[in-house]
PDB file of N, CA and C in Angstrom:
ATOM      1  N   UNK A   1     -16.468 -21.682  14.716  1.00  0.00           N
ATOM      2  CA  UNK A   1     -17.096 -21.934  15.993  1.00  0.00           C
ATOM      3  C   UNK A   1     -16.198 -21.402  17.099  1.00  0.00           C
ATOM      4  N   UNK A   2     -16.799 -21.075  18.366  1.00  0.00           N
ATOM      5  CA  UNK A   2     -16.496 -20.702  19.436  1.00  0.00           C
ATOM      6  C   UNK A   2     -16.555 -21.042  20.565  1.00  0.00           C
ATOM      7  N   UNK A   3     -15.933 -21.516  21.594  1.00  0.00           N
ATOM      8  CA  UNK A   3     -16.377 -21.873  23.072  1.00  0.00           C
ATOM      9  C   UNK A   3     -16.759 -20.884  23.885  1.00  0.00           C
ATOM     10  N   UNK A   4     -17.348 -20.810  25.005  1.00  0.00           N
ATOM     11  CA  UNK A   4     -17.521 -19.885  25.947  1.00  0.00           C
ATOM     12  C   UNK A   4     -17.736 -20.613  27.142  1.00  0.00           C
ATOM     13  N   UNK A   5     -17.361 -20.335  28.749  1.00  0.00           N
ATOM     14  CA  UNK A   5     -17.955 -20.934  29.815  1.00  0.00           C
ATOM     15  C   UNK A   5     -18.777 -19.957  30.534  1.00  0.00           C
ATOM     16  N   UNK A   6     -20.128 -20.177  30.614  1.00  0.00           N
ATOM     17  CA  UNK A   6     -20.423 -19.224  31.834  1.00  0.00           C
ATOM     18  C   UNK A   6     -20.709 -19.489  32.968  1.00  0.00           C
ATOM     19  N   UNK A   7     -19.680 -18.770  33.900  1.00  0.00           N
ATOM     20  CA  UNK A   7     -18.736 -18.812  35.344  1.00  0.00           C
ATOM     21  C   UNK A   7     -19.768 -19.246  36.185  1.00  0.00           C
ATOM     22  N   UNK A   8     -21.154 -18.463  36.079  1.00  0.00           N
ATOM     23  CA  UNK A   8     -22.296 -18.549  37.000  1.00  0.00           C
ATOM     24  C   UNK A   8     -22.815 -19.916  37.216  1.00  0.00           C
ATOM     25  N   UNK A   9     -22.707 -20.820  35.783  1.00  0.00           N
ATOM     26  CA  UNK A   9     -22.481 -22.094  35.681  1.00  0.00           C
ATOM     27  C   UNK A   9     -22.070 -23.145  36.189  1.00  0.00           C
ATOM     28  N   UNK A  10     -20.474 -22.655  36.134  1.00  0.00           N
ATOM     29  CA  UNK A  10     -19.686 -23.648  36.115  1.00  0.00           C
ATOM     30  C   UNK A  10     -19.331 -23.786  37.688  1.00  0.00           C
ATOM     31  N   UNK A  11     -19.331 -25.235  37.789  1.00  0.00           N
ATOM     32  CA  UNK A  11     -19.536 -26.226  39.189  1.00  0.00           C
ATOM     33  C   UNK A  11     -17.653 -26.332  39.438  1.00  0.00           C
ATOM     34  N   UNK A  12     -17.375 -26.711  38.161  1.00  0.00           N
ATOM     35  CA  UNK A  12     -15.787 -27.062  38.881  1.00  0.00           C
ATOM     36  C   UNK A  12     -15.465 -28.505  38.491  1.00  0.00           C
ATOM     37  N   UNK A  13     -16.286 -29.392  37.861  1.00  0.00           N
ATOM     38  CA  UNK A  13     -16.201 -30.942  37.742  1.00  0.00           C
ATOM     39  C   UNK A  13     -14.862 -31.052  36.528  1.00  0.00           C
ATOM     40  N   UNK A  14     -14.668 -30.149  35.823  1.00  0.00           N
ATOM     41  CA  UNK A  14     -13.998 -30.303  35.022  1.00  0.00           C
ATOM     42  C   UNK A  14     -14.007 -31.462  34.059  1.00  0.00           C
ATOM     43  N   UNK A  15     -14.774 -31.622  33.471  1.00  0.00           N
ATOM     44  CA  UNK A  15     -14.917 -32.378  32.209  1.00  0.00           C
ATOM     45  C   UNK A  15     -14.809 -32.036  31.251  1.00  0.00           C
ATOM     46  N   UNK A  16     -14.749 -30.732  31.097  1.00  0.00           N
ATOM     47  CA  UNK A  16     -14.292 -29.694  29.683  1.00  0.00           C
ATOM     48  C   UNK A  16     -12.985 -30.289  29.536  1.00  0.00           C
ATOM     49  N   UNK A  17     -11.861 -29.634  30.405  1.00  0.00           N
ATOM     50  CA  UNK A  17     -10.435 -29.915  30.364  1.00  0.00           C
ATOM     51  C   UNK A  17     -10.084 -31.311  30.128  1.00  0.00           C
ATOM     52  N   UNK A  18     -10.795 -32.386  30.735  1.00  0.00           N
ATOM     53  CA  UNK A  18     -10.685 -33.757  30.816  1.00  0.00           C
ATOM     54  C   UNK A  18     -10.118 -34.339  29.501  1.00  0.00           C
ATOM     55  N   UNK A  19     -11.906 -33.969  28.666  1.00  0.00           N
ATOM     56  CA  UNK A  19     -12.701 -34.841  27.255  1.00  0.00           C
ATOM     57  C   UNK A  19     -11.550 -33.694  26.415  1.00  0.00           C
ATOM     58  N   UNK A  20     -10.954 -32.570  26.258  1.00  0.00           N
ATOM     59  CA  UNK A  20     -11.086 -31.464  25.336  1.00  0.00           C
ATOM     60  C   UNK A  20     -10.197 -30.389  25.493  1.00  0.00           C
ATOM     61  N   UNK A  21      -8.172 -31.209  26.062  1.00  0.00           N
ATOM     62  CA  UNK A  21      -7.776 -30.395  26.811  1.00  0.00           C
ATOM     63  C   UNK A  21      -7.294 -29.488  26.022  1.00  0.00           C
ATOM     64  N   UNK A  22      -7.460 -29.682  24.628  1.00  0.00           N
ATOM     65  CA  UNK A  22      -6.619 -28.336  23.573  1.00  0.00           C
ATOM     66  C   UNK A  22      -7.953 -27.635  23.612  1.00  0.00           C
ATOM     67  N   UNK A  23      -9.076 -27.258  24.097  1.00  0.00           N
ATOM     68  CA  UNK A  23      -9.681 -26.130  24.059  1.00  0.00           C
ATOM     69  C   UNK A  23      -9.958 -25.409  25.235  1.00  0.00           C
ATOM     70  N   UNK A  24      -9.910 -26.080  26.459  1.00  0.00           N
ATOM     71  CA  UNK A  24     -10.295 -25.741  27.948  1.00  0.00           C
ATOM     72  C   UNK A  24      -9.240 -26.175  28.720  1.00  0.00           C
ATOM     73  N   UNK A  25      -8.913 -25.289  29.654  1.00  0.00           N
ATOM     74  CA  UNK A  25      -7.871 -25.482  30.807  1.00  0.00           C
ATOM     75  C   UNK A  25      -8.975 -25.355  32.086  1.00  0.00           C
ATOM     76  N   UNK A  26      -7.566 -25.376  33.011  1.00  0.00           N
ATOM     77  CA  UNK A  26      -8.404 -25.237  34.360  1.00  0.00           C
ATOM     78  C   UNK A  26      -7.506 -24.377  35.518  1.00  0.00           C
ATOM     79  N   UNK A  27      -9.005 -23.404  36.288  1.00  0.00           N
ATOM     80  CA  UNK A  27      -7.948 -21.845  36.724  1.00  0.00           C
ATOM     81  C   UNK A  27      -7.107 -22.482  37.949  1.00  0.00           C
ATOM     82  N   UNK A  28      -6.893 -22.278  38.884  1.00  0.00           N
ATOM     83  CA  UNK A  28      -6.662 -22.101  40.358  1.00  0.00           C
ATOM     84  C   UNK A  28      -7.414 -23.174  41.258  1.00  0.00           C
ATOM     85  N   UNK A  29      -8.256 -22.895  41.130  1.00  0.00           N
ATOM     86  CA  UNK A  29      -9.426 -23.615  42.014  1.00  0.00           C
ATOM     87  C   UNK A  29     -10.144 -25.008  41.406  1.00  0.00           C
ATOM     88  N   UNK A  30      -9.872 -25.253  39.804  1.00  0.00           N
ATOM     89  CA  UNK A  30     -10.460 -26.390  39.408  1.00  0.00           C
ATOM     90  C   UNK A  30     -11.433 -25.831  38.846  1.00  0.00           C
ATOM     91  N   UNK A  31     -11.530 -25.148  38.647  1.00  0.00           N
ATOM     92  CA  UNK A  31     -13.340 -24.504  36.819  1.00  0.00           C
ATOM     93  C   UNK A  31     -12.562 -24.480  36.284  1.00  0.00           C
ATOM     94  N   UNK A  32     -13.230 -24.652  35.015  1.00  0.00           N
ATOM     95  CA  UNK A  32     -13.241 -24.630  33.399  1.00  0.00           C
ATOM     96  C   UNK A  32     -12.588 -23.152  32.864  1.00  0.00           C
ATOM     97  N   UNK A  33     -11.998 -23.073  32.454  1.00  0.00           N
ATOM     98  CA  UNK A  33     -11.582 -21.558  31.478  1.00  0.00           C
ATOM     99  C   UNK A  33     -11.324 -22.102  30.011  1.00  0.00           C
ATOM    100  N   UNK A  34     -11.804 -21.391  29.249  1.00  0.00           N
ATOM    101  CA  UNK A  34     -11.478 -21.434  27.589  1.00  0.00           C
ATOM    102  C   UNK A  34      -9.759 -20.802  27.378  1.00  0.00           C
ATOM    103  N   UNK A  35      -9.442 -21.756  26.799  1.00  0.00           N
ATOM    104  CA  UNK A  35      -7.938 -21.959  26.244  1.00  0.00           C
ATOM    105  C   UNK A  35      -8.065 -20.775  24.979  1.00  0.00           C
ATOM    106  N   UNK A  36      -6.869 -20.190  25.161  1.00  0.00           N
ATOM    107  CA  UNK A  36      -7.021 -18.781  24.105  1.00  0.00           C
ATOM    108  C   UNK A  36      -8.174 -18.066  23.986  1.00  0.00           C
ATOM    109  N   UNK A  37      -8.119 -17.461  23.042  1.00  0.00           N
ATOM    110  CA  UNK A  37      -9.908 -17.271  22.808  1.00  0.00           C
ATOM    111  C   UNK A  37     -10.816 -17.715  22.232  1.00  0.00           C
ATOM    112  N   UNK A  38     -11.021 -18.898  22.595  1.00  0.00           N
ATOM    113  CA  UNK A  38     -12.103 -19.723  22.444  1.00  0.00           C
ATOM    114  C   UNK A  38     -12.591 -20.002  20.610  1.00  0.00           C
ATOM    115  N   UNK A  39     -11.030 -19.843  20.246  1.00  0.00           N
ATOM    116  CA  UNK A  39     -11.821 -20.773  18.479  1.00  0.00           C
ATOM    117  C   UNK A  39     -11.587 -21.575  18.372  1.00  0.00           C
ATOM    118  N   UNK A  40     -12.413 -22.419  17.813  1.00  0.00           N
ATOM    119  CA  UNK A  40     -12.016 -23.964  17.756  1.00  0.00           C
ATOM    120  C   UNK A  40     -11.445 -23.871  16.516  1.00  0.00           C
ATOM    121  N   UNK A  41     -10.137 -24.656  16.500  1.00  0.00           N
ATOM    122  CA  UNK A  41      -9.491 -24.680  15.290  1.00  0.00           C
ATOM    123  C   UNK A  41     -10.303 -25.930  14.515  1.00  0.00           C
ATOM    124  N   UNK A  42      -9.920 -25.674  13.308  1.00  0.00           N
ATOM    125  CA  UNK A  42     -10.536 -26.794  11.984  1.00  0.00           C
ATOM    126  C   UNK A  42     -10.743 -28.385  12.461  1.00  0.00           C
ATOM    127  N   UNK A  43     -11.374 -28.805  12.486  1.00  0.00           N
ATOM    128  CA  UNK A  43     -11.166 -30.160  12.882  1.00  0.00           C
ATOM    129  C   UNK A  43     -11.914 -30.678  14.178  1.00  0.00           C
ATOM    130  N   UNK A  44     -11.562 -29.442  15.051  1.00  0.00           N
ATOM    131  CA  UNK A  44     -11.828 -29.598  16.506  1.00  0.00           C
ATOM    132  C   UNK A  44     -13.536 -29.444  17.021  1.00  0.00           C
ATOM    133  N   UNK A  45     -14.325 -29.493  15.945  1.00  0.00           N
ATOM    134  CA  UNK A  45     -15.805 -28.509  16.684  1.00  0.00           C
ATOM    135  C   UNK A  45     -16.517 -29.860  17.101  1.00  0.00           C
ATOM    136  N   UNK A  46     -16.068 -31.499  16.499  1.00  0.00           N
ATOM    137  CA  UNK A  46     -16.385 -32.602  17.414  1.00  0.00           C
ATOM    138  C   UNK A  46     -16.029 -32.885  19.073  1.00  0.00           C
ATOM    139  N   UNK A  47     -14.662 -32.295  19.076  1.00  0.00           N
ATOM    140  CA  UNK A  47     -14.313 -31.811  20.781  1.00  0.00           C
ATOM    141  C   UNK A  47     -14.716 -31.402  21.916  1.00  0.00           C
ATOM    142  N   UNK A  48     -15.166 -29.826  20.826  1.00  0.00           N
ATOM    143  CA  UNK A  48     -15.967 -28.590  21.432  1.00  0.00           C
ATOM    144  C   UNK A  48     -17.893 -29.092  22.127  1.00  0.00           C
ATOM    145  N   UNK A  49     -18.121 -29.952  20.619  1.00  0.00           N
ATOM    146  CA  UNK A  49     -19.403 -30.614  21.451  1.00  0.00           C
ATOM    147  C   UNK A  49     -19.506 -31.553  22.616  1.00  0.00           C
ATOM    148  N   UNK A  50     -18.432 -32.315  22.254  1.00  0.00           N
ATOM    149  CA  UNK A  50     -18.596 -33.875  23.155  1.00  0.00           C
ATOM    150  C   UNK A  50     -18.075 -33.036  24.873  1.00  0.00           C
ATOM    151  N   UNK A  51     -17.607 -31.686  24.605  1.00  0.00           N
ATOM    152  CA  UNK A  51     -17.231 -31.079  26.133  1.00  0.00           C
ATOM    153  C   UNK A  51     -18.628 -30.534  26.555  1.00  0.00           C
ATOM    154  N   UNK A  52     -19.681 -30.011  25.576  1.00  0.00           N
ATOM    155  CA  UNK A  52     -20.324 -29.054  25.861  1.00  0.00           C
ATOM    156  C   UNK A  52     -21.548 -30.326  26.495  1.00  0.00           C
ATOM    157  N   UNK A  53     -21.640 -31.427  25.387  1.00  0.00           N
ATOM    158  CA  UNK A  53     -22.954 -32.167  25.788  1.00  0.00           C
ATOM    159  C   UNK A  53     -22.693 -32.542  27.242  1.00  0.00           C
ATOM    160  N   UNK A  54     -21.129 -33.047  27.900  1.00  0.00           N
ATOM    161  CA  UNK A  54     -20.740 -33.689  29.168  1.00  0.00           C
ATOM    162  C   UNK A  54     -20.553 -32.959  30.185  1.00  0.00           C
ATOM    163  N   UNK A  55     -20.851 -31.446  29.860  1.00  0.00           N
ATOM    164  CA  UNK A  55     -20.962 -30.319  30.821  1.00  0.00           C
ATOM    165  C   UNK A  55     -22.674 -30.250  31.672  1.00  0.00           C
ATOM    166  N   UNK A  56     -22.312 -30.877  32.930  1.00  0.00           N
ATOM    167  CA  UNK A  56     -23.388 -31.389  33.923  1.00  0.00           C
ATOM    168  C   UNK A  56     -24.151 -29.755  34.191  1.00  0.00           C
ATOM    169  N   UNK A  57     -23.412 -29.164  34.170  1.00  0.00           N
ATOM    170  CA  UNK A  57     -24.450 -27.540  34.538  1.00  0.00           C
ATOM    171  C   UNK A  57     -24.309 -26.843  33.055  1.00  0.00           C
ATOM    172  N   UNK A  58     -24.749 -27.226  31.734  1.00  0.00           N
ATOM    173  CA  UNK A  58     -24.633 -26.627  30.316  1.00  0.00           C
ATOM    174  C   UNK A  58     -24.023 -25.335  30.602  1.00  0.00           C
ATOM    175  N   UNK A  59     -22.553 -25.673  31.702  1.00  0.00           N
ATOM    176  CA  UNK A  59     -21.714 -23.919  31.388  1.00  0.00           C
ATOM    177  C   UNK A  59     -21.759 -23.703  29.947  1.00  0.00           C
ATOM    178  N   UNK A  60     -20.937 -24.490  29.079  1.00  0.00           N
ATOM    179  CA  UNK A  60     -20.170 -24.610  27.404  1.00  0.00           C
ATOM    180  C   UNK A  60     -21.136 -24.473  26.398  1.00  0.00           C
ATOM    181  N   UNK A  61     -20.941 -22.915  26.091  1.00  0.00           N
ATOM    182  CA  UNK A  61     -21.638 -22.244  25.066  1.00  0.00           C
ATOM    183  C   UNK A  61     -20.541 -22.410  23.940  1.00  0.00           C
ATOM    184  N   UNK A  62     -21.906 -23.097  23.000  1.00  0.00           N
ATOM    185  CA  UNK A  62     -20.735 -23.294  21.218  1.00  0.00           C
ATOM    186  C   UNK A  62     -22.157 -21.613  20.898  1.00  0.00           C
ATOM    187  N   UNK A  63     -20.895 -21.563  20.160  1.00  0.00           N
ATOM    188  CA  UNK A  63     -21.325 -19.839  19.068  1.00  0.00           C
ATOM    189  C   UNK A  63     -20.845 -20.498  17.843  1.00  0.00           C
ATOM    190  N   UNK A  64     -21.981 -20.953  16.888  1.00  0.00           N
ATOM    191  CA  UNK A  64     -21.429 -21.362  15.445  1.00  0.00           C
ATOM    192  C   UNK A  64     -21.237 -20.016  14.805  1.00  0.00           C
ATOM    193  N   UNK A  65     -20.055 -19.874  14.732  1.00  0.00           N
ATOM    194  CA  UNK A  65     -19.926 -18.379  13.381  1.00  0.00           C
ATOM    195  C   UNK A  65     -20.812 -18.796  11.825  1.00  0.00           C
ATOM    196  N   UNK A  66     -20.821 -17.487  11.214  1.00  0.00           N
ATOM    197  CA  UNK A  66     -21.699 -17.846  10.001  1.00  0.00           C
ATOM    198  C   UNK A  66     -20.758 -17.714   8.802  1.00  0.00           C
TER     199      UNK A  66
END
């Protein structure tokens, strides 16, 4: 799995970083940025959701790899 934010989205509330800070940081201004490049390591894709469901403007795109 994968995170993604899209920018056009994202408000700035930061609840990604909050709930999920080993996958999302936060830039300059307070939005969301994906931490590395956005793989969720083993374990983590309960994280990756509980950021994506609490994301008030659905920035947090999960990409399930196959």
């Amino acid at each position: 799995m994968k995170v993604q934010i899209d920018p056009e989205r994202c408000q700035g509330h930061g609840r990604c970083y909050d709930l999920s800070p080993d996958l999302f940081t936060e830039d300059d201004e307070g939005y969301g940025q994906v931490a590395g490049d956005g793989v969720v390591p083993a374990g983590g894709e309960r994280a990756a959701r509980v950021a994506a469901s609490n994301c008030p403007e659905k920035a947090i795109v999960l990409v399930e790899e196959a």
